[in-house]
C-alpha atoms as a PDB file:
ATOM      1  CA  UNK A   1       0.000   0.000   0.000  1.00  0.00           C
ATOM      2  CA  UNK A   2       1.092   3.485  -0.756  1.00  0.00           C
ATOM      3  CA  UNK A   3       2.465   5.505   2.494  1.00  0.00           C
ATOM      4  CA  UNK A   4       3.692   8.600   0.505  1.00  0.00           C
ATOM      5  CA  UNK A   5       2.969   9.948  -2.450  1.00  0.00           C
ATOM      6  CA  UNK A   6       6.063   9.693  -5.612  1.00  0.00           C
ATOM      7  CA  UNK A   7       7.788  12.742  -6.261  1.00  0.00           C
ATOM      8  CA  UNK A   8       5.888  14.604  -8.892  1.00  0.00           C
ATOM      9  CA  UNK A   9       7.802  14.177 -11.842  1.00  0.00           C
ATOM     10  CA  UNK A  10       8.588  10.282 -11.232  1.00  0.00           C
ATOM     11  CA  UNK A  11       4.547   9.792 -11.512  1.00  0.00           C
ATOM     12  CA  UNK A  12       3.269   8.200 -14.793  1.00  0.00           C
ATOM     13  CA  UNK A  13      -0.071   7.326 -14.411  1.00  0.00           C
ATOM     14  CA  UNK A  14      -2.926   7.248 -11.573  1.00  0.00           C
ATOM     15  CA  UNK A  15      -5.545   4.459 -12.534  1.00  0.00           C
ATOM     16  CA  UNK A  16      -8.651   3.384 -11.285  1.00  0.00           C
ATOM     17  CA  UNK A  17      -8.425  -0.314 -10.283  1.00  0.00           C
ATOM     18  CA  UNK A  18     -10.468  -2.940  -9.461  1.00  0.00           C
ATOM     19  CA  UNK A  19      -9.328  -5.382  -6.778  1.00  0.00           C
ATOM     20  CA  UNK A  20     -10.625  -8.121  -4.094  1.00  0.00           C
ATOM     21  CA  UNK A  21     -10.477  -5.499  -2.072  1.00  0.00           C
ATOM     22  CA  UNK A  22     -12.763  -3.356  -3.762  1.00  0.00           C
ATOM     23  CA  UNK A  23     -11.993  -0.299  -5.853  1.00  0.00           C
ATOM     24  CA  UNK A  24      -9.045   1.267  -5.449  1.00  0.00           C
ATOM     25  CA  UNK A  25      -6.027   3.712  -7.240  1.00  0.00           C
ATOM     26  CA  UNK A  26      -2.694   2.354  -9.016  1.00  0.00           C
ATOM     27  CA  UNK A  27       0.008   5.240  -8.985  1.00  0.00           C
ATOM     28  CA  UNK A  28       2.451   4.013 -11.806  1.00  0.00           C
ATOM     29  CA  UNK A  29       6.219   5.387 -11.391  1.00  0.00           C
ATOM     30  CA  UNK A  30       7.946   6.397 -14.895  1.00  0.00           C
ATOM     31  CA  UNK A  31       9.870   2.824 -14.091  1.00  0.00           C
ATOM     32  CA  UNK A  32       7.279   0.845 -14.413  1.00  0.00           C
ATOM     33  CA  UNK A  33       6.763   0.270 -10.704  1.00  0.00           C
ATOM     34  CA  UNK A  34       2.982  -0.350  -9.558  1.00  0.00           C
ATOM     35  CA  UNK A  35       1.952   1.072  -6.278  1.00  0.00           C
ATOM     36  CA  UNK A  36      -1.576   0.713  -4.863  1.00  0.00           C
ATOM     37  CA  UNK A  37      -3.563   2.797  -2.519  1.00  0.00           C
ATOM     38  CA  UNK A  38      -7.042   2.445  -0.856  1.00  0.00           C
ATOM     39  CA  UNK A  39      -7.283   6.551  -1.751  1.00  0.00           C
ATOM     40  CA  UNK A  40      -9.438   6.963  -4.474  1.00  0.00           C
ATOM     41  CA  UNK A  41      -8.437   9.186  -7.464  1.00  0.00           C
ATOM     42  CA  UNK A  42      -9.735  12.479  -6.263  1.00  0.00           C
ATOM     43  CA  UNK A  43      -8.482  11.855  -2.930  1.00  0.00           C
ATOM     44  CA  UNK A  44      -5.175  11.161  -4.359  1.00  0.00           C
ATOM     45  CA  UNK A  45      -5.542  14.384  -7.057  1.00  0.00           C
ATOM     46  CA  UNK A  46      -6.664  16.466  -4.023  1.00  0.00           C
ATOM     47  CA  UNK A  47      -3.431  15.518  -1.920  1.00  0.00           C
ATOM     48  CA  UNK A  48      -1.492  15.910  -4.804  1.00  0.00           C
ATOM     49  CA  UNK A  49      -2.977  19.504  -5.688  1.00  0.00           C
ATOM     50  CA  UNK A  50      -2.428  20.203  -1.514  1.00  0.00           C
ATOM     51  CA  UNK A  51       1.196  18.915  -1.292  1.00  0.00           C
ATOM     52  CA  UNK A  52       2.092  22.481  -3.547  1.00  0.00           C
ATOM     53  CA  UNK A  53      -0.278  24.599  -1.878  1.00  0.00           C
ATOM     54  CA  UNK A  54      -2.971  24.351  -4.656  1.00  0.00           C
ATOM     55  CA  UNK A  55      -6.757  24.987  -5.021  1.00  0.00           C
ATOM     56  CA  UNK A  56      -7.894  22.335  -7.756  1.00  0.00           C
ATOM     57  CA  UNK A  57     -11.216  23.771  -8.448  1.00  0.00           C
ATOM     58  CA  UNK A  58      -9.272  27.126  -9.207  1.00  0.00           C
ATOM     59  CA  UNK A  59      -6.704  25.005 -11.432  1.00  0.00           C
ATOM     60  CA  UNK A  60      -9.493  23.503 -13.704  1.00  0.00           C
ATOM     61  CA  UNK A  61     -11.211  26.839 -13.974  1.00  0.00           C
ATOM     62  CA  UNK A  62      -7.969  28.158 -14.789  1.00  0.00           C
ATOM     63  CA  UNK A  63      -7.531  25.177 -17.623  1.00  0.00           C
ATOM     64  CA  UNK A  64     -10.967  25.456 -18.675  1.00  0.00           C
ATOM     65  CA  UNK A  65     -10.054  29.595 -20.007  1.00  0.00           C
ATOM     66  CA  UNK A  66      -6.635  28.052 -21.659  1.00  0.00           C
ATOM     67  CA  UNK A  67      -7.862  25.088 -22.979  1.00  0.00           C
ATOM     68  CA  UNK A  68     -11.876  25.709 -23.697  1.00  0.00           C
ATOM     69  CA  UNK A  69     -12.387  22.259 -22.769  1.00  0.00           C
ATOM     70  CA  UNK A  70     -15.227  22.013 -19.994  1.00  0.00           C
ATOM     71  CA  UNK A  71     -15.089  18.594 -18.873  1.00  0.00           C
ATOM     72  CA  UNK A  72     -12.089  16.705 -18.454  1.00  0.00           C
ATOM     73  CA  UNK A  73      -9.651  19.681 -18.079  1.00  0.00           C
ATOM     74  CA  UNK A  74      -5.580  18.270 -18.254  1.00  0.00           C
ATOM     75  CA  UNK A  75      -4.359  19.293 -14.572  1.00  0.00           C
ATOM     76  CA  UNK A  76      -0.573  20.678 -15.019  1.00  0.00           C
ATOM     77  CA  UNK A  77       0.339  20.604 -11.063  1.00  0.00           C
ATOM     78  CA  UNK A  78       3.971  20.850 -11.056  1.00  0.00           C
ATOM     79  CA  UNK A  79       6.697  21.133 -13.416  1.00  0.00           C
ATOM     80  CA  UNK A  80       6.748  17.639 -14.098  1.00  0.00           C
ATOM     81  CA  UNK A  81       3.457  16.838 -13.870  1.00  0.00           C
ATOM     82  CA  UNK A  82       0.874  17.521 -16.293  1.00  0.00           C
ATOM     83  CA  UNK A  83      -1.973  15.127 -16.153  1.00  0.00           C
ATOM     84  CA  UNK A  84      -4.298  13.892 -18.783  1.00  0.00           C
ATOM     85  CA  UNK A  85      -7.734  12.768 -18.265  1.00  0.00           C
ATOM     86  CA  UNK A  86      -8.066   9.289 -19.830  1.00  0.00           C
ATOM     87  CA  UNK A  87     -11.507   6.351 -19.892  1.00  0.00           C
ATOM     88  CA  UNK A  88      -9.162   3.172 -18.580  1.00  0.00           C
ATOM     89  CA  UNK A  89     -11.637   1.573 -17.510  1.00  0.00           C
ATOM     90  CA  UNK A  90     -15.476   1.248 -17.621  1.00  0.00           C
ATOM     91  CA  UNK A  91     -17.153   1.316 -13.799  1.00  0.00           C
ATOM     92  CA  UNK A  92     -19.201  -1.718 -12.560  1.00  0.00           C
ATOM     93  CA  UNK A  93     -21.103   0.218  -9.707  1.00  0.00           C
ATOM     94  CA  UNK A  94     -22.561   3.583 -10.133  1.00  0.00           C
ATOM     95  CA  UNK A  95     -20.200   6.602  -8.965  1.00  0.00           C
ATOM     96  CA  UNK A  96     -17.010   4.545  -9.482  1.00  0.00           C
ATOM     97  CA  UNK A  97     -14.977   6.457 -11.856  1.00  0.00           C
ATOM     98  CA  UNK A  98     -13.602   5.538 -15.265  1.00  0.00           C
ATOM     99  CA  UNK A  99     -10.895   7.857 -15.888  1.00  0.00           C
ATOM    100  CA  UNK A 100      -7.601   7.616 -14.944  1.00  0.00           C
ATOM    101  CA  UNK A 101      -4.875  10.286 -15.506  1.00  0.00           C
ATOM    102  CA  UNK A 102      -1.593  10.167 -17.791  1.00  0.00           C
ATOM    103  CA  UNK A 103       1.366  12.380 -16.785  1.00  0.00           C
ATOM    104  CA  UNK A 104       1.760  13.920 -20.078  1.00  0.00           C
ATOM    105  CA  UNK A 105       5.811  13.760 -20.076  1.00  0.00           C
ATOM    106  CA  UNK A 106       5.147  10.310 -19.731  1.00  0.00           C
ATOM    107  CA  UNK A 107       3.483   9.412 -22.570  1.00  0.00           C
ATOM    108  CA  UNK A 108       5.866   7.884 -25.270  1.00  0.00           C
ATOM    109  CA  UNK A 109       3.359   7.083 -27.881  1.00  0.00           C
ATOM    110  CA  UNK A 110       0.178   6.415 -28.657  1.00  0.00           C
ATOM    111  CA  UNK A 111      -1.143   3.184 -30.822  1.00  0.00           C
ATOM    112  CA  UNK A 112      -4.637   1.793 -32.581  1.00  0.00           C
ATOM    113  CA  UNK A 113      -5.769  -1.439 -30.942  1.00  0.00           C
ATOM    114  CA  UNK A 114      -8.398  -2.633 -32.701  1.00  0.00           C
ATOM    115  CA  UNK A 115      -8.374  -6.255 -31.431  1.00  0.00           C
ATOM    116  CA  UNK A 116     -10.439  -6.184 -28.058  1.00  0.00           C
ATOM    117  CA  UNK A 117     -12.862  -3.506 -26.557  1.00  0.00           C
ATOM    118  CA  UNK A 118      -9.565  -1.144 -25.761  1.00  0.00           C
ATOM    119  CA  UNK A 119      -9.665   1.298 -29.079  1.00  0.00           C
ATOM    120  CA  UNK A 120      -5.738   2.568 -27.967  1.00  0.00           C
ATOM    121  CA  UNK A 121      -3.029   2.106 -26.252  1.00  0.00           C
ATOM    122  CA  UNK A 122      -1.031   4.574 -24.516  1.00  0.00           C
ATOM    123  CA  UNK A 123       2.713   3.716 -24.281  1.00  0.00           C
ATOM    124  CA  UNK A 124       4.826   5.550 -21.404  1.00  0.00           C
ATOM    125  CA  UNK A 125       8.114   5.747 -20.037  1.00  0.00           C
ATOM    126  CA  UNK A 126       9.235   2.399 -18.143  1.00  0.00           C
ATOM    127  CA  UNK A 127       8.033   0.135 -21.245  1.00  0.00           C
ATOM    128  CA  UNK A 128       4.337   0.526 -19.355  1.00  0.00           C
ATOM    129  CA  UNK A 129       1.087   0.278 -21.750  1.00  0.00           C
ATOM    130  CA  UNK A 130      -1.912   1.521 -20.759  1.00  0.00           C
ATOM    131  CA  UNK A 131      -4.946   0.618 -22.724  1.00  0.00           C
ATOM    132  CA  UNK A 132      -7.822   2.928 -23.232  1.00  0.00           C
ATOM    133  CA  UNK A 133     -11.502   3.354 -24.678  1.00  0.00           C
ATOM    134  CA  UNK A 134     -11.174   6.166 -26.694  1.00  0.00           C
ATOM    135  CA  UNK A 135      -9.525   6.034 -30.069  1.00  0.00           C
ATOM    136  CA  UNK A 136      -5.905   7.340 -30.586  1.00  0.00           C
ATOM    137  CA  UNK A 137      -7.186  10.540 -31.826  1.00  0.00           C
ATOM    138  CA  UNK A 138      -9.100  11.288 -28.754  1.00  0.00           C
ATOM    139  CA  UNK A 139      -6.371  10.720 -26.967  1.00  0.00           C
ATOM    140  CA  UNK A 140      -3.904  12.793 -29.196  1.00  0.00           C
ATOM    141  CA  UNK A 141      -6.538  15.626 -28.997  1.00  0.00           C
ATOM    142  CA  UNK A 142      -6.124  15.706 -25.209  1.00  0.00           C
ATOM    143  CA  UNK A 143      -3.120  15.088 -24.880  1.00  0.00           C
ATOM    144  CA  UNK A 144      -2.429  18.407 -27.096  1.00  0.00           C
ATOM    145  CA  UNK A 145      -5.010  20.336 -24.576  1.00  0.00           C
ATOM    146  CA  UNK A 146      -2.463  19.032 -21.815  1.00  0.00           C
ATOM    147  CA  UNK A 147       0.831  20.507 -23.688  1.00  0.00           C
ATOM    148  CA  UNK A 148      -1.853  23.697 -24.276  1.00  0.00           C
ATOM    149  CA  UNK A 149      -2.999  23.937 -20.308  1.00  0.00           C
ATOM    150  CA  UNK A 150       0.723  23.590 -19.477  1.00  0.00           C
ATOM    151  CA  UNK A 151       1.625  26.613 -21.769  1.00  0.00           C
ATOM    152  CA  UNK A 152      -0.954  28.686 -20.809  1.00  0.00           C
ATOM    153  CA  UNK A 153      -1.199  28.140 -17.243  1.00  0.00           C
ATOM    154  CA  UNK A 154       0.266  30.053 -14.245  1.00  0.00           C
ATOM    155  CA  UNK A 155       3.304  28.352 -13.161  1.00  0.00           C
ATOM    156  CA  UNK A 156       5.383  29.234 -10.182  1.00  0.00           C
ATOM    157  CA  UNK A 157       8.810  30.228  -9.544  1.00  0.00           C
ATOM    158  CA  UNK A 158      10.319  26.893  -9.713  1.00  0.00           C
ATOM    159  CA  UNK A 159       8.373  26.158 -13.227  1.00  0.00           C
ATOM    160  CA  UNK A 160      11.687  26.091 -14.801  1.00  0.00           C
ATOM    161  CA  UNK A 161      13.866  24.801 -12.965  1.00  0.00           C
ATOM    162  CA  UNK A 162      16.604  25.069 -15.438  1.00  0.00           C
ATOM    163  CA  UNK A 163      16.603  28.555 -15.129  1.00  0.00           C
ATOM    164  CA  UNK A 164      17.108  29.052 -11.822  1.00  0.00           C
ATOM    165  CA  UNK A 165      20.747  28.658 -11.504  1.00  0.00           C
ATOM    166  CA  UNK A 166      21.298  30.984 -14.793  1.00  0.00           C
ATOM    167  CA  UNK A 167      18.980  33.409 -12.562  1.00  0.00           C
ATOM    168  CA  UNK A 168      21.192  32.901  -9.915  1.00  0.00           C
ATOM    169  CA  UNK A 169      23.980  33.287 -11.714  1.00  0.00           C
ATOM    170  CA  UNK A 170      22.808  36.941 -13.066  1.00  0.00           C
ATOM    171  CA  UNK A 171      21.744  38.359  -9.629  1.00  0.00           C
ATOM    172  CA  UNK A 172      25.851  37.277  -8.256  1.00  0.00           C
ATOM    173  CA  UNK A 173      26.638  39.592 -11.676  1.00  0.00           C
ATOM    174  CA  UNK A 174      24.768  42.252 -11.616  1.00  0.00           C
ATOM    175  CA  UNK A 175      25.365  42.068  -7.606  1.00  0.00           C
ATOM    176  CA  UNK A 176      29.179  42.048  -8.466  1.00  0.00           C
ATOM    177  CA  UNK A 177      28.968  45.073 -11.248  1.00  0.00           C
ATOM    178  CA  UNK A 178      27.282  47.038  -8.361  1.00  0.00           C
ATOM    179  CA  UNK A 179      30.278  46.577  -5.783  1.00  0.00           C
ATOM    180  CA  UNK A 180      32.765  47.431  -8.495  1.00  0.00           C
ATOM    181  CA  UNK A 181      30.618  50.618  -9.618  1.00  0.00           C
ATOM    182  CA  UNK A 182      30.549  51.441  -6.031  1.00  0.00           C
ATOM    183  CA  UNK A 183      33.816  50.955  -5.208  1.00  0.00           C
ATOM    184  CA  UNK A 184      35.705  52.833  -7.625  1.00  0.00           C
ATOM    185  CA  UNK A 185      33.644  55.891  -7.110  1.00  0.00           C
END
């Protein structure tokens, strides 16, 4: 059972599952690991969303302006961690969900599978396939909303992380050009 959540950018997918023990929510790591939690999706989303200080309602009104899309808004949460509403699976008792989420830097590809009820198949990082009910151009479609909700979005300081030691790097510069200027005056 899951005790703490993955770091953001390690999580590939969070599933709906079925079990003996009833429903319950498969975090998959970009490695292919499996973890499984009791938590149900929008408890896990919500403690995902709370873990960097975020309001999720404001976050899919937010994606709903960038992206137009109503329902099923992509959720970019961190830096790393952009995820993509996807039907995995299709709910045996009223009010269990059928979507699961895709971490859009995750996703390596996406296939036509034709052969059983799944129309798709998303492939992500850690050789992990994920079959779906829509058909690969569903899927394409929101997976472009999710690279559109992640460049339209708000994102916070550490968005880039990248950037920050070149930022860094500037300030000591400009800090240093200021101390010289001063001191020769």
């Amino acid at each position: 059972m899951l005790k703490k959540l993955p770091i953001f950018n390690h999580i590939a997918a969070i599933l709906p599952h079925y079990t003996s023990e009833g429903d319950t929510t498969t975090i998959i790591t970009t490695d292919g690991k499996q973890t499984s939690t009791a938590a149900s999706i929008r408890t896990v989303l919500r403690r995902l969303a709370h873990s960097r200080a975020m309001d999720l309602t404001a976050l899919r009104q937010h994606t709903i302006l960038a992206t137009g899309q109503r329902i099923l808004q992509p959720l970019p949460i961190a830096p790393g961690l952009v995820l993509c509403p996807m039907k995995t699976r299709i709910p045996k008792v009223a009010g269990d969900t059928s979507t699961g989420y895709i971490n859009y830097h995750a996703v390596m590809g996406v296939a036509e599978k034709n052969l059983t009820s799944y129309q798709a198949v998303i492939t992500l990082t850690g050789n992990t396939d994920i079959p779906v009910y829509w058909t690969s151009t569903t899927v394409k479609k929101h997976l472009q909303s999710a690279k559109l909700a992640m460049s339209c979005t708000a994102q916070s300081s550490d968005s880039h992380p990248n950037l920050m030691p070149i930022a860094q790097k500037l300030v000591e510069i400009i800090y240093d050009i200021l101390v010289l200027k001063n001191g020769k005056e």
